[in-house]
Protein backbone atom coordinates (compact mmCIF):
# COMPACT_ATOMS: atom_id res chain seq x y z
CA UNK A 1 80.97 80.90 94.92
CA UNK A 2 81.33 84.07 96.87
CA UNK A 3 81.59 87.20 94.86
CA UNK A 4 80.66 89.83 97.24
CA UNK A 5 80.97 89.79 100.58
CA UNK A 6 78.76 91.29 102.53
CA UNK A 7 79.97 93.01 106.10
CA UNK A 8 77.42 92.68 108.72
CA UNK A 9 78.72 93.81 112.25
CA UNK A 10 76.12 92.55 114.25
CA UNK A 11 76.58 89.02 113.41
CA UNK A 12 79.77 89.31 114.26
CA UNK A 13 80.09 90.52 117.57
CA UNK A 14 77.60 87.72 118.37
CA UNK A 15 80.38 85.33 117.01
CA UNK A 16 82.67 87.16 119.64
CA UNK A 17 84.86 88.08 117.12
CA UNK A 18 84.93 92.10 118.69
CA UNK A 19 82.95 95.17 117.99
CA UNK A 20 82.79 96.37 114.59
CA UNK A 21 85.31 93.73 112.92
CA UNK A 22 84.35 93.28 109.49
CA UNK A 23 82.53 89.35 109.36
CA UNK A 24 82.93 88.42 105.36
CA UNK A 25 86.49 88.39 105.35
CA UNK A 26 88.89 85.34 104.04
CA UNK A 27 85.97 83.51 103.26
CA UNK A 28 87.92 80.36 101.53
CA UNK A 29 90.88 78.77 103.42
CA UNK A 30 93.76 79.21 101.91
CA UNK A 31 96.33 77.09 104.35
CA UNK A 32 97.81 75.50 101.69
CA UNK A 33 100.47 78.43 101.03
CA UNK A 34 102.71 77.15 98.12
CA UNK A 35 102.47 73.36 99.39
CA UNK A 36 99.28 73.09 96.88
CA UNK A 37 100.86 75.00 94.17
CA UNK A 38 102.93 71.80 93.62
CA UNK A 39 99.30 70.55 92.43
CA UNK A 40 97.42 70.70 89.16
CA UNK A 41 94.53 70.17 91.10
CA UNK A 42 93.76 72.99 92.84
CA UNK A 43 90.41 72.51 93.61
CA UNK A 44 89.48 75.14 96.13
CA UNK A 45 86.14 76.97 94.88
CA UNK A 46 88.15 79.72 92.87
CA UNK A 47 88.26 79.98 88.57
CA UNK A 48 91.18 79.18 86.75
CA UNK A 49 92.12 82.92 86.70
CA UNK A 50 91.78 85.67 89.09
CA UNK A 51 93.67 88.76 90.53
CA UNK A 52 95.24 89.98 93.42
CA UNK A 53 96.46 92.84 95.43
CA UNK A 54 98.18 94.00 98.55
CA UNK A 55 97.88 96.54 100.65
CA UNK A 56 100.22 96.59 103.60
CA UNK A 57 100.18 98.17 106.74
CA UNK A 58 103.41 100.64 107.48
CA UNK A 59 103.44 101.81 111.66
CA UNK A 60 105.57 104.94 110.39
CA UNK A 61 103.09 105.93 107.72
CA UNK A 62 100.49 108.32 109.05
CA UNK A 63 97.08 107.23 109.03
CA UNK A 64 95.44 109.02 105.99
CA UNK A 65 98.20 108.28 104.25
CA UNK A 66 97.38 104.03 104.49
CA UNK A 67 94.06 105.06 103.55
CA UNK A 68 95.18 106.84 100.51
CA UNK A 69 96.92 103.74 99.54
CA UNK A 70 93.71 101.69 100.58
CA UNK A 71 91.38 103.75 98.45
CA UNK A 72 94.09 103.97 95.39
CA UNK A 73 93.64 99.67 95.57
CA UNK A 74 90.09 100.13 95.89
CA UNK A 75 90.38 102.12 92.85
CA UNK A 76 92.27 100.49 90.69
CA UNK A 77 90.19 97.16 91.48
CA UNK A 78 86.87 98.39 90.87
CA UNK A 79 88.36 99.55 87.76
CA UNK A 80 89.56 96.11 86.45
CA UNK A 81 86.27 94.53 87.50
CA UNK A 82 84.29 97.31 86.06
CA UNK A 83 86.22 96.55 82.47
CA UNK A 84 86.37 92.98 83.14
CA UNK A 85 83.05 91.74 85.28
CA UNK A 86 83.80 87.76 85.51
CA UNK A 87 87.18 88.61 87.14
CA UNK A 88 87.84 87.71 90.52
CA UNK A 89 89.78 89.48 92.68
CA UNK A 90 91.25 88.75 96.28
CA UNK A 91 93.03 91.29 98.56
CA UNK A 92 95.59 90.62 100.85
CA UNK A 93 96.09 92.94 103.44
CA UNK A 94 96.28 93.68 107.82
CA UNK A 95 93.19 93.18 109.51
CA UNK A 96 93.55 96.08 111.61
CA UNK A 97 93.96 98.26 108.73
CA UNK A 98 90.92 96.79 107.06
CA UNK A 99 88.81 96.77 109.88
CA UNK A 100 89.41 100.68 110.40
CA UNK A 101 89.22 101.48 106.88
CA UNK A 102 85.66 99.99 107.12
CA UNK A 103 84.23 101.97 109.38
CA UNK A 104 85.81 105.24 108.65
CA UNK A 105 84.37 104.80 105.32
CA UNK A 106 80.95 102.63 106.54
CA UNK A 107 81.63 99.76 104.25
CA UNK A 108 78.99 97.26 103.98
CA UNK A 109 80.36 95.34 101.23
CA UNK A 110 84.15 93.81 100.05
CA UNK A 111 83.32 94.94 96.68
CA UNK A 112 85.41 95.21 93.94
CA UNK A 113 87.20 92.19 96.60
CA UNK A 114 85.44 88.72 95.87
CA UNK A 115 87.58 87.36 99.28
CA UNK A 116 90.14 89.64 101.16
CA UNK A 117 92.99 87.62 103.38
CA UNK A 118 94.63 89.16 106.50
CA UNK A 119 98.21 88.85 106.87
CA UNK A 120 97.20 87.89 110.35
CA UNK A 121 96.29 84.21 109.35
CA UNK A 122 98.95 83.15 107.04
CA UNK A 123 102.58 84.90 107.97
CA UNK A 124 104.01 85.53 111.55
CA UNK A 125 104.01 89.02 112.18
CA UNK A 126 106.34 89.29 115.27
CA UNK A 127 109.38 89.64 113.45
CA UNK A 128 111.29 92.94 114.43
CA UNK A 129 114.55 94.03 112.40
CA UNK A 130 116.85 96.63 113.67
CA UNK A 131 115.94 100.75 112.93
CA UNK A 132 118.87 100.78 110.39
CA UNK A 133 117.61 98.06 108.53
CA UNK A 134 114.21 99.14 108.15
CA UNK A 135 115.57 102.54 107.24
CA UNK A 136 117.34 101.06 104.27
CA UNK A 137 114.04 99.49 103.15
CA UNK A 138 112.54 102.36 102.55
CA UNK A 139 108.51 101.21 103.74
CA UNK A 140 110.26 98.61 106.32
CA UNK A 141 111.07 95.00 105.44
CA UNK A 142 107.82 93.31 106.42
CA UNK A 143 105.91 95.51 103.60
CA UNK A 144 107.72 93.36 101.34
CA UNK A 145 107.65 90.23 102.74
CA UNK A 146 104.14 90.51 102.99
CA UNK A 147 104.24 91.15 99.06
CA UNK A 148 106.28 88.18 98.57
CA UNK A 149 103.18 85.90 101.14
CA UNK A 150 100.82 87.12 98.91
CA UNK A 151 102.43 85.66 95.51
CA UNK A 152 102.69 82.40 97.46
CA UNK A 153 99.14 82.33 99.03
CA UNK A 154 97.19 82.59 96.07
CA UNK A 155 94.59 80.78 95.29
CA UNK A 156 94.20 80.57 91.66
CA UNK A 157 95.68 78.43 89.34
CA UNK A 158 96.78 81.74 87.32
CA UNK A 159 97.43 84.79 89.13
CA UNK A 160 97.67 88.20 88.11
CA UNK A 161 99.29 90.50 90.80
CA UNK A 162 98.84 94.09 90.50
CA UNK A 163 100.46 97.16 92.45
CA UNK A 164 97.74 98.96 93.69
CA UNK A 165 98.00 102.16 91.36
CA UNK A 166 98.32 99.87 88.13
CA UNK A 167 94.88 101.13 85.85
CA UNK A 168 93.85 99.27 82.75
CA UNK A 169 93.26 101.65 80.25
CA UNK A 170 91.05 99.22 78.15
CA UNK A 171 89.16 96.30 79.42
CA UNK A 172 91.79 93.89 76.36
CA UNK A 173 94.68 95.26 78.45
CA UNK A 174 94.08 92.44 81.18
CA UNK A 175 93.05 89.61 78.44
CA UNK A 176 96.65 90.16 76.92
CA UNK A 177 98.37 89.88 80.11
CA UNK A 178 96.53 86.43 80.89
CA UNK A 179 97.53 85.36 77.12
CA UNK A 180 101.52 85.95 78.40
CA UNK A 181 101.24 81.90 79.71
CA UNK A 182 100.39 81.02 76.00
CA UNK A 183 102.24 78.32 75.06
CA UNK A 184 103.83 77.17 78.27
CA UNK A 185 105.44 79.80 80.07
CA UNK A 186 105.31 79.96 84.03
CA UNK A 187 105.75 83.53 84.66
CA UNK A 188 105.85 87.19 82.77
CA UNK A 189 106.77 90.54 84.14
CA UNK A 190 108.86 93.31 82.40
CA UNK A 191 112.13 94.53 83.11
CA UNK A 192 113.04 97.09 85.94
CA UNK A 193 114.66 99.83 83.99
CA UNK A 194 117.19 101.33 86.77
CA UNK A 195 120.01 99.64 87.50
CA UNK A 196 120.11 96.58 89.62
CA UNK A 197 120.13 96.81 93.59
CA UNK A 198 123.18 95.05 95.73
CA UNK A 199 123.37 91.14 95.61
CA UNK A 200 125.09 88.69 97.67
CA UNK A 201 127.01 87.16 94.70
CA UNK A 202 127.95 88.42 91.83
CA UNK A 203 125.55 88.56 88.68
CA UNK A 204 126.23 90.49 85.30
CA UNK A 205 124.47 93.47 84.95
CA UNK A 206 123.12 92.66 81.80
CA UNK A 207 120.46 89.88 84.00
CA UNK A 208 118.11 92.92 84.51
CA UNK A 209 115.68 92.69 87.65
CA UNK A 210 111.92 92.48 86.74
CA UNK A 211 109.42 94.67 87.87
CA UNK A 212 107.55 93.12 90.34
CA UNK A 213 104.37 95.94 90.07
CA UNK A 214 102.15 94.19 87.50
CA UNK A 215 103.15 90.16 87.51
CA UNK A 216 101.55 87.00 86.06
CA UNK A 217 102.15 83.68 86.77
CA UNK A 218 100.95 79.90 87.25
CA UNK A 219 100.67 77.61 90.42
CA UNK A 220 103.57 74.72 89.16
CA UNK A 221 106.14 73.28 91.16
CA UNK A 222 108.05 75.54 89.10
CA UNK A 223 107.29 78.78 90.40
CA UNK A 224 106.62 77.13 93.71
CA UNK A 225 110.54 77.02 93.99
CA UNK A 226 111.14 80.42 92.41
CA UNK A 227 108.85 82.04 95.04
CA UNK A 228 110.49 79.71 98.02
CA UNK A 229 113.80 80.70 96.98
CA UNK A 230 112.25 84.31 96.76
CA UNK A 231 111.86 84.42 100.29
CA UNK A 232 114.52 82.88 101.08
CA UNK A 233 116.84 85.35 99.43
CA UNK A 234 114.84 88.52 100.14
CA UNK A 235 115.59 87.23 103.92
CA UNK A 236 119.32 86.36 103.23
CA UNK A 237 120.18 89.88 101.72
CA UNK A 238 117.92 91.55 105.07
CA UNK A 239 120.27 89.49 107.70
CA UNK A 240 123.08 90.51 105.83
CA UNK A 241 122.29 94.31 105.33
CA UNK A 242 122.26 94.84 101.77
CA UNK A 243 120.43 97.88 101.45
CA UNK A 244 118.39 96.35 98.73
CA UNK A 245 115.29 98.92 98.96
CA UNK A 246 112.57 96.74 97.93
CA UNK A 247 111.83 92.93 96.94
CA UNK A 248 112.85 93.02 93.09
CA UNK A 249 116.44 92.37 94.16
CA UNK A 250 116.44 88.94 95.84
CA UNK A 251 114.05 87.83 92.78
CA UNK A 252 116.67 88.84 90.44
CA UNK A 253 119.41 86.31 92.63
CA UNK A 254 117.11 83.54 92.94
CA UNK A 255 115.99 83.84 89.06
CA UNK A 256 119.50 84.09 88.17
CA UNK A 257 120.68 80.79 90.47
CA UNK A 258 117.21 78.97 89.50
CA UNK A 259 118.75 79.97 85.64
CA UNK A 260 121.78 79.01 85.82
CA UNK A 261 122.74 76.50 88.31
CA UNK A 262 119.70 74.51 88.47
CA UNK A 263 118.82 71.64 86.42
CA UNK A 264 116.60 72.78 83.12
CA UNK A 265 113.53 71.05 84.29
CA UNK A 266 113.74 73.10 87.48
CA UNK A 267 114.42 76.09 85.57
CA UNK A 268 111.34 79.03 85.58
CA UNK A 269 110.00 79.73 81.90
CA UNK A 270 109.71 83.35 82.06
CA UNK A 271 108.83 85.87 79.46
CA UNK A 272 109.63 89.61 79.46
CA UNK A 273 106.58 91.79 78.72
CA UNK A 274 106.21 95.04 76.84
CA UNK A 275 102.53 96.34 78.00
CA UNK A 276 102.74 100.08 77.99
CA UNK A 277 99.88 100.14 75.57
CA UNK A 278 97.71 97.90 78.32
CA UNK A 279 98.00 99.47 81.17
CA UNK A 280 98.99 102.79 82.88
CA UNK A 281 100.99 102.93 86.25
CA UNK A 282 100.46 105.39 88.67
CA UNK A 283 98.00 107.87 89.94
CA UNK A 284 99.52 111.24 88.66
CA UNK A 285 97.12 113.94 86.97
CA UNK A 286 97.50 112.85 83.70
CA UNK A 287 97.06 109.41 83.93
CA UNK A 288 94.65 109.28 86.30
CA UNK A 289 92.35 111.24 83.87
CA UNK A 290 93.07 108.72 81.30
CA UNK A 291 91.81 106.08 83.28
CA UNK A 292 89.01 107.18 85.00
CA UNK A 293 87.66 109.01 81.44
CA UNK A 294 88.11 105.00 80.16
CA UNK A 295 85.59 104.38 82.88
């Protein structure tokens, strides 16, 4: 079981891999995307449990400004490990991102990352979408696609996925979040409190979208379809130019046709969290100090 990897550059320009590309990255194959979360076997050399985070290239965004945004996940991960030291965590992120972050920063280790995944493997990157479009989408489109891969790629049997400025403020924070499956349920998130974004068909208001920030859920045929359908909606509302600014509206339509026009053994057994007291989103002053003082 790999839970550091270490990055040695020599070896892997030998390997002809290029100069300076970081060696002890996606360690563990993960080319079963959601095909093997139809299994209860998933017998790949991770726990039962682990976490997972994305970080995701934007061209527009200036340089310092992804490495912010790196470090913040960096952060925010060597927190939960530091409060939590059996957890494993995988990042999911673009190799050329990573690679420079490394050596601007002289990395020689993944750590708080037990495995990091590139983009670059698992999801075809050439898509382009018109300049209005990715306007509308705030970040660009493929930012959240590539949120939506890395729910489907994962390679635990229970995943938690975690924005990368979500801070535990206490190391039982994370145990209660894991608890949320108790009892049988497939997925748990809280509710987005503004108001829903645009939808292709009409859904009552009251069928709030959840927050997609902090997330926890289990590899079952189940959620296999939700996150399919995911996609598949979070592509339907692009081509048709929604507007929707982020990924939490197409979950909202496929939850709500998964709910409500699907048969009840197809249908996602979700529960709606309440975790203020857990955890603390966002890197302001304030809670930032909080954290870190935790530390």
């Amino acid at each position: 079981m790999i839970y550091q990897c270490l990055i040695d550059v020599a070896a892997w320009e030998i390997q002809g891999h290029g100069p300076g590309e970081p060696k002890c990255v996606n360690p563990l194959v993960l080319g079963a995307r959601v095909s093997r979360m139809a299994s209860d076997d998933l017998d790949s050399g991770y726990p039962a449990r682990g976490a997972l985070y994305t970080v995701a290239a934007v061209q527009s965004q200036e340089e310092r400004k992804m490495y912010a945004l790196m470090s913040h996940t960096f952060r925010s991960a060597s927190l939960a490990l530091y409060l939590n030291p059996d957890l494993f965590i995988t990042l999911f992120t673009d190799k050329p991102l990573f690679t420079s972050y490394v050596h601007k920063f002289n990395l020689t280790t993944t750590h708080p990352f037990a495995s990091v995944v590139f983009f670059d493997d698992i999801m075809d990157l050439t898509k382009e979408y018109d300049a209005q479009t990715s306007i509308s989408m705030g970040y660009g489109p493929v930012v959240w696609a590539k949120k939506i891969v890395t729910f489907q790629h994962t390679p635990y049997p229970v995943s938690l996925f975690m924005d990368g400025d979500t801070c535990f403020c206490h190391s039982e924070g994370l145990e209660q979040l894991f608890q949320a499956l108790d009892g049988g349920m497939d997925i748990a998130y809280i509710h987005e409190k503004d108001k829903p974004g645009p939808a292709l068909e009409k859904i009552p208001e009251r069928f709030r979208e959840r927050n997609t920030g902090v997330v926890i859920y289990a590899s079952n045929i189940r959620v296999h379809h939700l996150l399919q359908t995911w996609e598949q909606y979070f592509y339907r509302g692009i081509n048709a130019s929604l507007g929707q600014i982020n990924d939490q509206p197409s979950l909202r339509e496929a939850l709500y046709d998964i709910q409500h026009k699907w048969q009840r053994s197809e249908q996602v057994k979700e529960k709606i969290l309440s975790f203020a007291k857990q955890i603390c989103r966002g890197f302001d002053k304030v809670q930032k100090a909080k954290c870190i003082a935790k530390k």
